[in-house]
C-alpha atoms as a PDB file:
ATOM      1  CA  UNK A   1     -39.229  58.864 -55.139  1.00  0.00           C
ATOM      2  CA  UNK A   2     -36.713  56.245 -56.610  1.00  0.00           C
ATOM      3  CA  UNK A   3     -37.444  58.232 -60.039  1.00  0.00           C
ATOM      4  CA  UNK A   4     -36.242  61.088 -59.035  1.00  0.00           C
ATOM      5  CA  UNK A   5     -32.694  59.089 -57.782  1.00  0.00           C
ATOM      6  CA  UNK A   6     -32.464  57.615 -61.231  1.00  0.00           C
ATOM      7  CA  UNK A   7     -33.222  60.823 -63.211  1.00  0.00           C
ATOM      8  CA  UNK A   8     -30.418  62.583 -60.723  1.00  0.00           C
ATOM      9  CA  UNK A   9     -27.852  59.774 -61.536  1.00  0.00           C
ATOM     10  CA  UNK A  10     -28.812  59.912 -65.301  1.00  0.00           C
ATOM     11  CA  UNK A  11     -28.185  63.434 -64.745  1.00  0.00           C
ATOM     12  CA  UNK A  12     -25.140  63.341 -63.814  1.00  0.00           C
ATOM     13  CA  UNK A  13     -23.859  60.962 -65.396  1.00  0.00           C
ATOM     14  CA  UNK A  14     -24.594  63.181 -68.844  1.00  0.00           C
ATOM     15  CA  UNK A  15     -23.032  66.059 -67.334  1.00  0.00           C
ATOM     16  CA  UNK A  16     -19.599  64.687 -66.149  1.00  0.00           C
ATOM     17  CA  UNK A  17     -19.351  63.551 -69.729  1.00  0.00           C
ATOM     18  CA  UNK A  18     -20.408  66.879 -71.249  1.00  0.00           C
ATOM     19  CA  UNK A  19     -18.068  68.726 -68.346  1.00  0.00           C
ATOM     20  CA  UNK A  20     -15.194  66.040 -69.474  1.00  0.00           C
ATOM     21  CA  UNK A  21     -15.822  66.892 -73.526  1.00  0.00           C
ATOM     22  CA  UNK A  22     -16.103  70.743 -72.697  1.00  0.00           C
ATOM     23  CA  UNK A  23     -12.943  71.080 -70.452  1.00  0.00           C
ATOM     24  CA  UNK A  24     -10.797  69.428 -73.215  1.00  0.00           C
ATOM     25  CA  UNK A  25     -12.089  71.869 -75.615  1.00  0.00           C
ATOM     26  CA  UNK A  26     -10.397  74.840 -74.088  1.00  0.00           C
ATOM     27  CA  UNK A  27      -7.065  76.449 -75.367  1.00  0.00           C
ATOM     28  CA  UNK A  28      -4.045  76.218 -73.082  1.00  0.00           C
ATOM     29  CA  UNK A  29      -3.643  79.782 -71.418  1.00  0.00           C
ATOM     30  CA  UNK A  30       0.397  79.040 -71.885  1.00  0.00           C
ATOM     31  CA  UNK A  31       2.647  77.079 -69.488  1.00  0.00           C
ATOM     32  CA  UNK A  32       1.722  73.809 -67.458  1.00  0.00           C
ATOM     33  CA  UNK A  33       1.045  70.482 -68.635  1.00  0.00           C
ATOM     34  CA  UNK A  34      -1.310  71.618 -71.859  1.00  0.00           C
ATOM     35  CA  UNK A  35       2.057  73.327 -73.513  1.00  0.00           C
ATOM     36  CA  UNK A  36       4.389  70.589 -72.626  1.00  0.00           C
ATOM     37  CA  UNK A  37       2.748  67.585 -74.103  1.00  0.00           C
ATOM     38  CA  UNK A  38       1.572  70.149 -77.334  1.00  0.00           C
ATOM     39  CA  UNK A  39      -1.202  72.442 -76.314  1.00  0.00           C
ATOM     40  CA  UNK A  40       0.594  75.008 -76.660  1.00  0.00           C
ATOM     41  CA  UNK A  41       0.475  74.972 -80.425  1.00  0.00           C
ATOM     42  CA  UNK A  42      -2.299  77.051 -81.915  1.00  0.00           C
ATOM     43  CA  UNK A  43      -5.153  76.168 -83.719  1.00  0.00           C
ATOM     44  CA  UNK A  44      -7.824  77.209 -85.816  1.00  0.00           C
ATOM     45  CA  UNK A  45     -10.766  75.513 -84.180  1.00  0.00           C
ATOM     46  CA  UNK A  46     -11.124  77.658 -81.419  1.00  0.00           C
ATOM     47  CA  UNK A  47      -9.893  81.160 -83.000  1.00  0.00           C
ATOM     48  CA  UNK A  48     -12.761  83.300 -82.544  1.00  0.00           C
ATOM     49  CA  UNK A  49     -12.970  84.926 -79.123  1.00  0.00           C
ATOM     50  CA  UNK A  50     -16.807  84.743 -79.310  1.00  0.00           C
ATOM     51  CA  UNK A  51     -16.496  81.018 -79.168  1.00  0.00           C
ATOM     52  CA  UNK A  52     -13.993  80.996 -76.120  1.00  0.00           C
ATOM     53  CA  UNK A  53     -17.186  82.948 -73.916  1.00  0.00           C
ATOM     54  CA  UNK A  54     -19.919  81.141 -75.319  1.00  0.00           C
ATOM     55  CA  UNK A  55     -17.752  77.750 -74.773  1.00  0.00           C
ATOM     56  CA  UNK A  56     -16.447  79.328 -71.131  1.00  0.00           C
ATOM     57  CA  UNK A  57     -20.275  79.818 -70.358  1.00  0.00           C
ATOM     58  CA  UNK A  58     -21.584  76.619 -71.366  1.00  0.00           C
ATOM     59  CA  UNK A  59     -18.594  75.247 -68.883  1.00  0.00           C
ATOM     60  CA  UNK A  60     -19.913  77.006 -65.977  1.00  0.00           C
ATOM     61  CA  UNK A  61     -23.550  75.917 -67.054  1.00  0.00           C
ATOM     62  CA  UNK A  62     -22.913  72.370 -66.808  1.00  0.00           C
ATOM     63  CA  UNK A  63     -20.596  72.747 -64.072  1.00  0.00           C
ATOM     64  CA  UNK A  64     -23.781  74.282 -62.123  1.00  0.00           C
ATOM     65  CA  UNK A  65     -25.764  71.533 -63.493  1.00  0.00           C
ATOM     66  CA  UNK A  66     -23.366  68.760 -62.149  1.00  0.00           C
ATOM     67  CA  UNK A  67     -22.811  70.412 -58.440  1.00  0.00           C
ATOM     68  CA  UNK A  68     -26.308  70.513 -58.273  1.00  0.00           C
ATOM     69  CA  UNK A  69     -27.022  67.111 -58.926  1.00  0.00           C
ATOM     70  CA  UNK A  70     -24.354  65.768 -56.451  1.00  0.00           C
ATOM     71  CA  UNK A  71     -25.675  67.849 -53.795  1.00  0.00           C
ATOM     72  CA  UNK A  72     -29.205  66.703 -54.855  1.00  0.00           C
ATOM     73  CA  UNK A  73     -27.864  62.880 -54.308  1.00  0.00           C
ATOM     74  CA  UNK A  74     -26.038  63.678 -50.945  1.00  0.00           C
ATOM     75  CA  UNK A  75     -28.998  64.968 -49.149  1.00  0.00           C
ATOM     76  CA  UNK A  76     -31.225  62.551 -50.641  1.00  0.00           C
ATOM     77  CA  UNK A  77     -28.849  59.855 -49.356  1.00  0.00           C
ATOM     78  CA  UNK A  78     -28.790  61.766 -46.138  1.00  0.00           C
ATOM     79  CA  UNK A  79     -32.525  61.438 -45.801  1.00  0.00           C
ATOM     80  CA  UNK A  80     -33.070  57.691 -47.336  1.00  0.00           C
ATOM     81  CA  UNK A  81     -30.086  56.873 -44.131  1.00  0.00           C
ATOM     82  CA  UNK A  82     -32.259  58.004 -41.435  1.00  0.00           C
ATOM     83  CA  UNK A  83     -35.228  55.725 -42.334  1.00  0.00           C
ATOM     84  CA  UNK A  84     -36.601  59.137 -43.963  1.00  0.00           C
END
């Protein structure tokens, strides 16, 4: 079982990079912090709205991927704390 534990945290420990890398990606909608410290200036990289959706999905994919492993480590600590 102690596997499974160590592929969770391995796991997760991939995604909250990947969900770090894929959040900074984004473009600044306008206003906020992004467009006072210089998000707000446009760039090339991300120009194609195409991109934007496949990039928003892959967000939401990983996001899915990294809420399920915390959950996945809560109830296994849940069950390893009653002598389960």
């Amino acid at each position: 079982m102690t596997w499974f534990v160590y592929t969770l945290i391995v796991v997760l420990v991939i995604t909250s990079v990947l969900l770090t890398l894929l959040i900074l990606l984004h473009r600044g909608k306008g206003g906020g912090l992004s467009s006072m410290f210089g998000g707000g200036v446009s760039s090339s990289l991300a120009g194609s709205s195409v991109a934007e959706k496949n990039l928003d999905r892959y967000t939401v994919l990983v996001g899915i991927v990294w809420f399920a492993c915390i959950v996945g480590l809560g109830l296994w600590l849940r069950i390893a704390g009653n002598g389960g």
